[in-house]
N, C-alpha and C. Protein backbone atom coordinates (compact mmCIF):
# COMPACT_ATOMS: atom_id res chain seq x y z
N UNK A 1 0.82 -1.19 0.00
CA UNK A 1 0.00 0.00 0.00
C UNK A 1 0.87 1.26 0.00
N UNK A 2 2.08 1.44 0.54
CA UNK A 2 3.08 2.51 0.52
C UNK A 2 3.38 2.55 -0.54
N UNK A 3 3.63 1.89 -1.18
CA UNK A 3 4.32 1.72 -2.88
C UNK A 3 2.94 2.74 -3.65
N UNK A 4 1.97 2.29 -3.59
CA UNK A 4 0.92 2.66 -4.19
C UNK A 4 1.05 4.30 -3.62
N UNK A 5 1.10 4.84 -3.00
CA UNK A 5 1.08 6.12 -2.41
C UNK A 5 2.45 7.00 -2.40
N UNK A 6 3.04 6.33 -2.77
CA UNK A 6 4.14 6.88 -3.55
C UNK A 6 4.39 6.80 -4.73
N UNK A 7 3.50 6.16 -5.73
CA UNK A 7 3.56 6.46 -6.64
C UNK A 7 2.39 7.54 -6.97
N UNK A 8 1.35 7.71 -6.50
CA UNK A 8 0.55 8.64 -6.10
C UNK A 8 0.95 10.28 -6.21
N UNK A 9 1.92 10.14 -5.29
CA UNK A 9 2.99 11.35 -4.73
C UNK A 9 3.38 12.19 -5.75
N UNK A 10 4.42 10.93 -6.71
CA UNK A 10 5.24 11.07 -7.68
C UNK A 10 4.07 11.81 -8.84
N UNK A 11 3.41 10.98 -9.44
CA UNK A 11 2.11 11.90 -10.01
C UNK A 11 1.68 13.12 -9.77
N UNK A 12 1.52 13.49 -8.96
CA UNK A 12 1.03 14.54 -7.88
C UNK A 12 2.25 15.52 -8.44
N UNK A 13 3.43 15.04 -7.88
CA UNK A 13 4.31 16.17 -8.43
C UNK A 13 4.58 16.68 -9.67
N UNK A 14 4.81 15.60 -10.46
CA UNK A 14 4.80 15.61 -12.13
C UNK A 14 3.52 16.89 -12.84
N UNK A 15 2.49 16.55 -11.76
CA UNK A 15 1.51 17.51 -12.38
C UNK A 15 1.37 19.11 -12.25
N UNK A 16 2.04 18.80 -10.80
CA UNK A 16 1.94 20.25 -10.18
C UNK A 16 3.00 21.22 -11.13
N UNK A 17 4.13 20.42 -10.94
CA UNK A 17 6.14 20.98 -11.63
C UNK A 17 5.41 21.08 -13.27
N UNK A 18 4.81 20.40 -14.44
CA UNK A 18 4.83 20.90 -15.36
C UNK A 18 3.30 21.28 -16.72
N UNK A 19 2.66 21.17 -15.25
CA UNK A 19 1.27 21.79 -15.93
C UNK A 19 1.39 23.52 -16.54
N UNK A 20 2.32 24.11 -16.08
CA UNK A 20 2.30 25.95 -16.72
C UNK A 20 3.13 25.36 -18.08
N UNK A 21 3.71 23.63 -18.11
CA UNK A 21 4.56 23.97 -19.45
C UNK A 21 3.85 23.06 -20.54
N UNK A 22 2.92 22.27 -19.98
CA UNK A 22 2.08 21.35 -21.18
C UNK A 22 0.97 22.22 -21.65
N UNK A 23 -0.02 23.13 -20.45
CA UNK A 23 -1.13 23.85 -21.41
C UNK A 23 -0.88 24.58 -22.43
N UNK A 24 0.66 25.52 -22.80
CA UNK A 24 0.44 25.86 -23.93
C UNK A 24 1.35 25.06 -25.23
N UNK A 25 1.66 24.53 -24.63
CA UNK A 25 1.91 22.90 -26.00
C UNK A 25 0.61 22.41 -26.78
N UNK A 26 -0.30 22.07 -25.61
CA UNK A 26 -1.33 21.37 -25.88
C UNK A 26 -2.31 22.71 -26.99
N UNK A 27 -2.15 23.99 -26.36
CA UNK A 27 -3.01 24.85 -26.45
C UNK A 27 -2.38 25.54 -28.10
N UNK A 28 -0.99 25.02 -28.53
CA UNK A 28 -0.58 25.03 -29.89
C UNK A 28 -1.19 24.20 -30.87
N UNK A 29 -0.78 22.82 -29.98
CA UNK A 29 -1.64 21.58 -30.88
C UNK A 29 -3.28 21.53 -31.22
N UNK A 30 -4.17 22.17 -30.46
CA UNK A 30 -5.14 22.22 -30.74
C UNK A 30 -5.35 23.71 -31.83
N UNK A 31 -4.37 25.15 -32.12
CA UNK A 31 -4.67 25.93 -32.88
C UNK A 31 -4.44 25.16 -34.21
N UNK A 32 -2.82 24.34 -34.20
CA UNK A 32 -2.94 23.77 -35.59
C UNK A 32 -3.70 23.04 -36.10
N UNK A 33 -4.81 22.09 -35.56
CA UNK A 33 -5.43 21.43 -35.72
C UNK A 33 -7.03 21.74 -35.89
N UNK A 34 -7.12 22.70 -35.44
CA UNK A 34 -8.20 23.87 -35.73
C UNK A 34 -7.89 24.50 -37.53
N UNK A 35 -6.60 24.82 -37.61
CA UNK A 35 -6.45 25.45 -39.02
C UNK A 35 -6.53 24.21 -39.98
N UNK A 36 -5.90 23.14 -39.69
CA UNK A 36 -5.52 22.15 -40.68
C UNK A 36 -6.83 21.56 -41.02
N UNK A 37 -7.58 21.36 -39.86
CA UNK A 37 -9.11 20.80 -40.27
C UNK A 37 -10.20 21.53 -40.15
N UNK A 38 -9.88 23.14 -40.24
CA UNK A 38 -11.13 24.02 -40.09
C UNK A 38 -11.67 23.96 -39.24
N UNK A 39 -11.74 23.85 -37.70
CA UNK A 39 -12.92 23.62 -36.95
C UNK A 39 -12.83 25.04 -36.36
N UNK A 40 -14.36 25.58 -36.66
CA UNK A 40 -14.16 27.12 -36.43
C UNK A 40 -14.10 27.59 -35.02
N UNK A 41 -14.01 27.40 -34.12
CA UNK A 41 -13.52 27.28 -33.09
C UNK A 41 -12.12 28.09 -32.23
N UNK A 42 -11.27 27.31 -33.63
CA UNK A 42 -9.82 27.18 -33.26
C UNK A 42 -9.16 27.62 -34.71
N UNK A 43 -9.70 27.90 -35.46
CA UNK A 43 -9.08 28.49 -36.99
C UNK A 43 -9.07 29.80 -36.75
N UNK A 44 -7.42 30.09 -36.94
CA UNK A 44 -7.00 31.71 -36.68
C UNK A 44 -6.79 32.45 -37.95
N UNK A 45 -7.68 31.81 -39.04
CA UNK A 45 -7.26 32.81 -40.63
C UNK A 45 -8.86 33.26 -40.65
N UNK A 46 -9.87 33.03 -39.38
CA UNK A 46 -10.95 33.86 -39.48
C UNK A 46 -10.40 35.27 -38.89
N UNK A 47 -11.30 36.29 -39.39
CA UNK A 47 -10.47 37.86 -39.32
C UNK A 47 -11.55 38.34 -37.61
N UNK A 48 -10.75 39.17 -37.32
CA UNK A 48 -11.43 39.71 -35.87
C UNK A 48 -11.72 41.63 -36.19
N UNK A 49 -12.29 42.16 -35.25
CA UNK A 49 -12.21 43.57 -35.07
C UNK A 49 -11.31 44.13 -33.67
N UNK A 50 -11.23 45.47 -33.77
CA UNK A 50 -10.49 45.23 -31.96
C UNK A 50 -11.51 44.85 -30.78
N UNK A 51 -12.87 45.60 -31.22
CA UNK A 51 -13.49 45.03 -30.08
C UNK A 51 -13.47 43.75 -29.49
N UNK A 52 -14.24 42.94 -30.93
CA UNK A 52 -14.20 41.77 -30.60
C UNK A 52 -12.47 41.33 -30.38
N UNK A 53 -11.63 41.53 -30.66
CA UNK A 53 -10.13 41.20 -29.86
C UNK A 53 -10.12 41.58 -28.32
N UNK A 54 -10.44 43.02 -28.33
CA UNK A 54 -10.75 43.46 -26.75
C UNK A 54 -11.24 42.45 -25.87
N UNK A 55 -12.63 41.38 -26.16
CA UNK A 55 -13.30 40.72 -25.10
C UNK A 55 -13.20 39.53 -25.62
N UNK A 56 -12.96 38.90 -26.37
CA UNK A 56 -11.73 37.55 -26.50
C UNK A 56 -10.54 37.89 -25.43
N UNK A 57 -9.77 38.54 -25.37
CA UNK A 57 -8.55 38.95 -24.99
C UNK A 57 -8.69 38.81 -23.34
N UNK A 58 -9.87 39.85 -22.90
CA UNK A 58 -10.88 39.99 -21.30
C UNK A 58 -10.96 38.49 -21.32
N UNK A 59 -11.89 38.07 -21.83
CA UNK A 59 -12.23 36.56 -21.21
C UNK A 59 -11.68 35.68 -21.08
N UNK A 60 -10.49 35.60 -21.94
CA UNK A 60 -9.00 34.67 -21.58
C UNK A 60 -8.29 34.95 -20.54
N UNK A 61 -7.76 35.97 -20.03
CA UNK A 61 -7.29 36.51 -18.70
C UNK A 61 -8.35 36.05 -17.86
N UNK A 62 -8.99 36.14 -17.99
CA UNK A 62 -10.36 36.41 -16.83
C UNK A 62 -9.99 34.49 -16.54
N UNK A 63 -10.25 33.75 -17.99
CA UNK A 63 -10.40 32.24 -17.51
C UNK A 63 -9.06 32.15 -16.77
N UNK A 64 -7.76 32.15 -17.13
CA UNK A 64 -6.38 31.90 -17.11
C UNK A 64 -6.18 32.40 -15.71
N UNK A 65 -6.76 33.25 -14.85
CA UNK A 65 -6.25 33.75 -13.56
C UNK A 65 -7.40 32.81 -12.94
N UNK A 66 -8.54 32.36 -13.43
CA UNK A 66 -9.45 31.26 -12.58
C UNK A 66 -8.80 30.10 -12.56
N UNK A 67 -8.00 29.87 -13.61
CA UNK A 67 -7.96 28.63 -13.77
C UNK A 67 -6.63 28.41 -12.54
N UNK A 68 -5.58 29.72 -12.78
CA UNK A 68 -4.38 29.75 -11.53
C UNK A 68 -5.25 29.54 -10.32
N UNK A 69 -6.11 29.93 -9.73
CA UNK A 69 -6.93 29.69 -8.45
C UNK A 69 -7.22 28.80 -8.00
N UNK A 70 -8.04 28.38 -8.99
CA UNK A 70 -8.88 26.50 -8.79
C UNK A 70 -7.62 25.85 -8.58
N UNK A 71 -6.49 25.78 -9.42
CA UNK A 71 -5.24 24.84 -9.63
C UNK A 71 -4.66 24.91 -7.96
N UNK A 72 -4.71 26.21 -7.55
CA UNK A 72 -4.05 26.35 -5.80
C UNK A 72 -5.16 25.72 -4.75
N UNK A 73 -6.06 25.99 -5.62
CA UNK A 73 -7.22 25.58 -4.69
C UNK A 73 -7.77 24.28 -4.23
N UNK A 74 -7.39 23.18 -5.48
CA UNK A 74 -6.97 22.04 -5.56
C UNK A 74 -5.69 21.82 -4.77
N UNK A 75 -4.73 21.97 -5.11
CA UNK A 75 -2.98 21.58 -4.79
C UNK A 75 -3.10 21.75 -2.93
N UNK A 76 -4.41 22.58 -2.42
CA UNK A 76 -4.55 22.73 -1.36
C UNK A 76 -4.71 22.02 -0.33
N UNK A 77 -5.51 20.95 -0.86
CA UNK A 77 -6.36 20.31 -0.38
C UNK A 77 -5.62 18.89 -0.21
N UNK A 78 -5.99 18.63 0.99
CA UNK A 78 -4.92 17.43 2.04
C UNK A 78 -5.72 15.84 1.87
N UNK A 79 -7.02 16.01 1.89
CA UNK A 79 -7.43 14.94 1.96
C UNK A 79 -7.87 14.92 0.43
N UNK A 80 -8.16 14.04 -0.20
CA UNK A 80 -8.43 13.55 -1.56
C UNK A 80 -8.11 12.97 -1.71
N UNK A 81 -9.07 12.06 -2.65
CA UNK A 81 -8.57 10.72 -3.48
C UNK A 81 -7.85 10.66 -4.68
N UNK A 82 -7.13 9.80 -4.78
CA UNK A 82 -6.49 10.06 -6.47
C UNK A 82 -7.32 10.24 -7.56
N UNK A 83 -8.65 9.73 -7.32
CA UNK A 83 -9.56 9.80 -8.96
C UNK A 83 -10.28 11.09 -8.99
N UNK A 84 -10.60 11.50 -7.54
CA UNK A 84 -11.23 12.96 -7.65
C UNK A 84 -10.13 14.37 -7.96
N UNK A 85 -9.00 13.86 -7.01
CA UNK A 85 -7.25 14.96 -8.00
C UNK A 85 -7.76 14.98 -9.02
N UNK A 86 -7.64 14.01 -9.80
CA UNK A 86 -7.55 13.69 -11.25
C UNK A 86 -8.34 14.09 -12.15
N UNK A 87 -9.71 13.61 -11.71
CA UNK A 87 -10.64 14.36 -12.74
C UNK A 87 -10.91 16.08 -12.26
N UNK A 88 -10.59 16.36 -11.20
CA UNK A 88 -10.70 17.99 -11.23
C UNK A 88 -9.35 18.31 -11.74
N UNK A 89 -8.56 17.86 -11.82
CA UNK A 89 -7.23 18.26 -12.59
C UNK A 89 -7.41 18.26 -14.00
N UNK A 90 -7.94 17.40 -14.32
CA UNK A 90 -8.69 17.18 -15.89
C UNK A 90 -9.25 18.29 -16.51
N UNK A 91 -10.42 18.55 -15.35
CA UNK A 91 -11.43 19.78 -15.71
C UNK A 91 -10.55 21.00 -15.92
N UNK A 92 -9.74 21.18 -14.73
CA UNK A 92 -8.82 22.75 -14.80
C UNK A 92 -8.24 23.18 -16.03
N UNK A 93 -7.72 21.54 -16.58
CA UNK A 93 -6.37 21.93 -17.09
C UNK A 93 -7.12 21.95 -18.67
N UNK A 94 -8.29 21.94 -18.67
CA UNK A 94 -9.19 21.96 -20.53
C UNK A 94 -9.47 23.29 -19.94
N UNK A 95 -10.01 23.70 -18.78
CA UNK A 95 -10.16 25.28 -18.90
C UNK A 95 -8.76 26.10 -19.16
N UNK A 96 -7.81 25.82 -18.98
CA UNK A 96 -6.54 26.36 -19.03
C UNK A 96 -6.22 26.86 -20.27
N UNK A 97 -6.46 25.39 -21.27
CA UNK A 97 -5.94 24.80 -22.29
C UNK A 97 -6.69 25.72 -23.41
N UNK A 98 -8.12 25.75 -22.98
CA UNK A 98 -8.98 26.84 -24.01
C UNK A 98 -8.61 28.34 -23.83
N UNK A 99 -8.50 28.52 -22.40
CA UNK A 99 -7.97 30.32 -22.04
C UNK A 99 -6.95 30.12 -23.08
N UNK A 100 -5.63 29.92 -22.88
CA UNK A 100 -4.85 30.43 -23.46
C UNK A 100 -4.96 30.26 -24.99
N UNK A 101 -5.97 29.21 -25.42
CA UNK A 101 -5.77 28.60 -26.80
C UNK A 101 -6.66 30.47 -27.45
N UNK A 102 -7.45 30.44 -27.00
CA UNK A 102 -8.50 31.94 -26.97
C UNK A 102 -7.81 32.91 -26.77
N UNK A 103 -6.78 32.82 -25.76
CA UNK A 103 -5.68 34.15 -26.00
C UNK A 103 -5.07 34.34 -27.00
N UNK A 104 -4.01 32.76 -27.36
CA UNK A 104 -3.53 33.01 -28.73
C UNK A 104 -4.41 33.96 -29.84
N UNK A 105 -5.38 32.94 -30.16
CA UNK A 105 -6.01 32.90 -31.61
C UNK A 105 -6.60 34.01 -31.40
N UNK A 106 -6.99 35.07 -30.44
CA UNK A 106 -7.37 36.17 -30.48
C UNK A 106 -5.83 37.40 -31.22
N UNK A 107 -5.72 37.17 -30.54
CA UNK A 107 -4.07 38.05 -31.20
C UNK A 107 -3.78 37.89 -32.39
N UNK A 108 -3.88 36.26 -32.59
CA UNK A 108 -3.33 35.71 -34.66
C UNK A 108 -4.99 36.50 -35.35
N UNK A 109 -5.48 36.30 -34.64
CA UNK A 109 -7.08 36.54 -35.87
C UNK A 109 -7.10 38.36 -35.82
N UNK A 110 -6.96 38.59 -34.77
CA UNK A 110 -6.44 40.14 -34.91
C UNK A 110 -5.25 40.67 -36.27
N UNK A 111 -4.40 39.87 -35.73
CA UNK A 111 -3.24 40.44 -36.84
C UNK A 111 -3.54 40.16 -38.08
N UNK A 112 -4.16 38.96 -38.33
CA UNK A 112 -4.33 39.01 -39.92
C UNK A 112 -5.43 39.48 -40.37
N UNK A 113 -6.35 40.36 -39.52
CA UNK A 113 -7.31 41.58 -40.19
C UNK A 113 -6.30 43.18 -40.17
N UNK A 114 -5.44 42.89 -39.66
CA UNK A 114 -4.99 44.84 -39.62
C UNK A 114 -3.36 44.75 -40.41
N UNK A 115 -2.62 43.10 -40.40
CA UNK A 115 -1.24 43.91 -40.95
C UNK A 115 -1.22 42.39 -42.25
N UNK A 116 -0.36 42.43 -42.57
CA UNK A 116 0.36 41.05 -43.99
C UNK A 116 1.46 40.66 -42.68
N UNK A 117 1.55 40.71 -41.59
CA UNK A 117 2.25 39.75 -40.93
C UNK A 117 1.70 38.32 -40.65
N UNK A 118 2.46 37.51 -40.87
CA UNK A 118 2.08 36.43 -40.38
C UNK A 118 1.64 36.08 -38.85
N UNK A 119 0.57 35.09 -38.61
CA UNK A 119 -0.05 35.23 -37.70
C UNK A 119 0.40 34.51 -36.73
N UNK A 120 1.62 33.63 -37.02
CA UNK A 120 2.52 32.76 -35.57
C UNK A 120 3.28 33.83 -35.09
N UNK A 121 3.42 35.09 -35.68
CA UNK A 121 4.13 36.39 -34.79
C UNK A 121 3.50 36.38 -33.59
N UNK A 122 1.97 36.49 -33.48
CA UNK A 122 1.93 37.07 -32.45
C UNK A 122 2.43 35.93 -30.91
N UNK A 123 2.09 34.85 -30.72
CA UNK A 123 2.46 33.64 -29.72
C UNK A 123 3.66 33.51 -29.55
N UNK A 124 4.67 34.12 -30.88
CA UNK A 124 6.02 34.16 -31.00
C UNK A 124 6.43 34.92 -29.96
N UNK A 125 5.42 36.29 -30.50
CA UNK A 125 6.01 37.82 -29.41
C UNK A 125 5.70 37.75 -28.24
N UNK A 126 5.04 36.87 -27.74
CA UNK A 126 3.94 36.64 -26.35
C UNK A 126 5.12 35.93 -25.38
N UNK A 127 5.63 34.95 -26.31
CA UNK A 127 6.61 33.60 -25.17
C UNK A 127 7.99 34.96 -25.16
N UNK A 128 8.49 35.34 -26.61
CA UNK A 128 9.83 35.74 -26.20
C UNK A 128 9.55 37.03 -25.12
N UNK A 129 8.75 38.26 -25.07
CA UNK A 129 8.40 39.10 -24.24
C UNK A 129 8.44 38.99 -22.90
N UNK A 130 7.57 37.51 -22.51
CA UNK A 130 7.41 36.45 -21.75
C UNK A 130 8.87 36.25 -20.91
N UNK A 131 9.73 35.72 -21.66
CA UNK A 131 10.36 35.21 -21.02
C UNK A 131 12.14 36.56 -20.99
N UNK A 132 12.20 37.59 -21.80
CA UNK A 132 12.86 38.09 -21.40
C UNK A 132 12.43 38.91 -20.61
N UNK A 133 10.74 39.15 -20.12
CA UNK A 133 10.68 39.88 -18.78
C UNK A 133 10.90 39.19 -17.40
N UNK A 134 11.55 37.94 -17.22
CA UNK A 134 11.78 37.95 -16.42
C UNK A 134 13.75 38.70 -15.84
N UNK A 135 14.30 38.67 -17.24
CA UNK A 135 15.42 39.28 -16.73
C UNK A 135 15.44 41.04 -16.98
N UNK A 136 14.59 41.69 -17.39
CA UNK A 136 13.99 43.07 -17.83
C UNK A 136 13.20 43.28 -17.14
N UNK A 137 13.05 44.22 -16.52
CA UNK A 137 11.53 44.50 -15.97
C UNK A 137 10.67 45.24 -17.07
N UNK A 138 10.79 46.45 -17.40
CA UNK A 138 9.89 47.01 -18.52
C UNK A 138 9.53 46.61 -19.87
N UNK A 139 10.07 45.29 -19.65
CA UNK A 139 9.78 44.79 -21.50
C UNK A 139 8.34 44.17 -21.26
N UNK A 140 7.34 44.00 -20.32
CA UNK A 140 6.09 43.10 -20.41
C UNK A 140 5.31 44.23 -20.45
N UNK A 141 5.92 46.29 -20.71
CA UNK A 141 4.83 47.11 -21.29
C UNK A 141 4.60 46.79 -23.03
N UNK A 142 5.68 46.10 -23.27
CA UNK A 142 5.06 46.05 -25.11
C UNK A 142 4.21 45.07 -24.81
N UNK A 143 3.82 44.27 -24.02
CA UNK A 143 2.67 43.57 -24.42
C UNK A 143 1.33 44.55 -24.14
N UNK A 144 1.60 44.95 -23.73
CA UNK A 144 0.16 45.89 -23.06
C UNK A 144 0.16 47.21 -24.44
N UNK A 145 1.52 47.67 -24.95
CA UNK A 145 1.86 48.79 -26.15
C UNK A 145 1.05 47.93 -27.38
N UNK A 146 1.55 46.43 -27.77
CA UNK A 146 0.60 45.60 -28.49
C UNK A 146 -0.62 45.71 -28.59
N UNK A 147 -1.24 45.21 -27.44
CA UNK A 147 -2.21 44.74 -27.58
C UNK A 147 -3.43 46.35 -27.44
N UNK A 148 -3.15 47.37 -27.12
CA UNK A 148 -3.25 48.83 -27.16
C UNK A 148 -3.31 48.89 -28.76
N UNK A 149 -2.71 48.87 -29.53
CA UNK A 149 -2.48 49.05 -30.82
C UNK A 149 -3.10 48.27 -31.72
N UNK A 150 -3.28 46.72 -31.27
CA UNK A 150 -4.38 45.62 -31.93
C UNK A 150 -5.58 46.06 -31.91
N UNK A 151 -5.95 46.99 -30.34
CA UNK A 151 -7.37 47.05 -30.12
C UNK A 151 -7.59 48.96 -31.42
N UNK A 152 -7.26 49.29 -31.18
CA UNK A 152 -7.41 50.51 -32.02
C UNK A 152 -7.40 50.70 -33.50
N UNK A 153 -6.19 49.72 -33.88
CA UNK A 153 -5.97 49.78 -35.39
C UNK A 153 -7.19 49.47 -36.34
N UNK A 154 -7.11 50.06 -37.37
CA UNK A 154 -7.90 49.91 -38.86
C UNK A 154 -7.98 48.54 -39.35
N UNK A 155 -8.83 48.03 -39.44
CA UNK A 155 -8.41 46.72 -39.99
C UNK A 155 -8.57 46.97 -42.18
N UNK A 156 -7.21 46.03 -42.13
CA UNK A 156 -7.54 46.41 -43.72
C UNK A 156 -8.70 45.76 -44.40
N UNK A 157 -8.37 46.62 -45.65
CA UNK A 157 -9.87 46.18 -47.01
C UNK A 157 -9.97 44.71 -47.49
């Protein structure tokens, strides 16, 4: 029975250490697969406005900081069974998986109504921004200078 609960453990950790790095893997694999088989959903060569970018954009944050909550809110909790972890881990991590997939494809469906850039720029500019603000402090205002400029711009003819 110890064996069993340590492998338990081991799970437990695996999920906790690299769930911020599988949802947006997963949340790639489902945009390409949205474009490759059209499912309108998840196809980012449909065109957006800023508004509608504006509250795509709102409701992804909005899910993505619920979904950080529930995930602590879970990880919290002392007593539980492995199948109930599991399937609320399940549930979190498809809400996760859609926030961010909805963040992306809001930004790509934006850009390819207002510029001829290609639309993997924007997820491009999101991770590298991303990750050199952690050694920069002021570089995570171009995301906010971005997405300021997505919401305003003209979309072309």
């Amino acid at each position: 029975m110890s064996n069993r609960k340590g492998e338990i453990i081991m799970v437990h950790d695996f999920l906790v250490s690299y769930t911020w790095w599988i949802i947006p893997v997963f949340s790639f694999f489902c945009i390409i697969l949205g474009y490759k088989f059209h499912i309108k959903g998840f196809d980012y060569s449909i065109r957006l406005s800023g508004g509608n970018f504006f509250a795509y954009s709102f409701m992804s944050i909005i899910g993505f900081y619920l979904d950080i909550f529930l995930f602590s809110r879970l990880n919290a909790i002392e007593n539980i069974s492995y199948g109930s972890y599991l399937i609320y881990y399940i549930l979190i991590y498809l809400l996760g998986v859609f926030s961010i997939s909805w963040y992306f494809l809001a930004g790509m469906r934006r850009i390819q109504s207002i510029s001829s850039i290609p639309a993997w720029s924007y997820p491009i500019f999101l991770i590298v921004v991303g990750i050199v603000s952690n050694y920069i402090d002021e570089v995570l205002n171009l995301i906010f200078i971005a997405h300021l400029y997505m919401i305003f711009a003209k979309s072309k003819a």
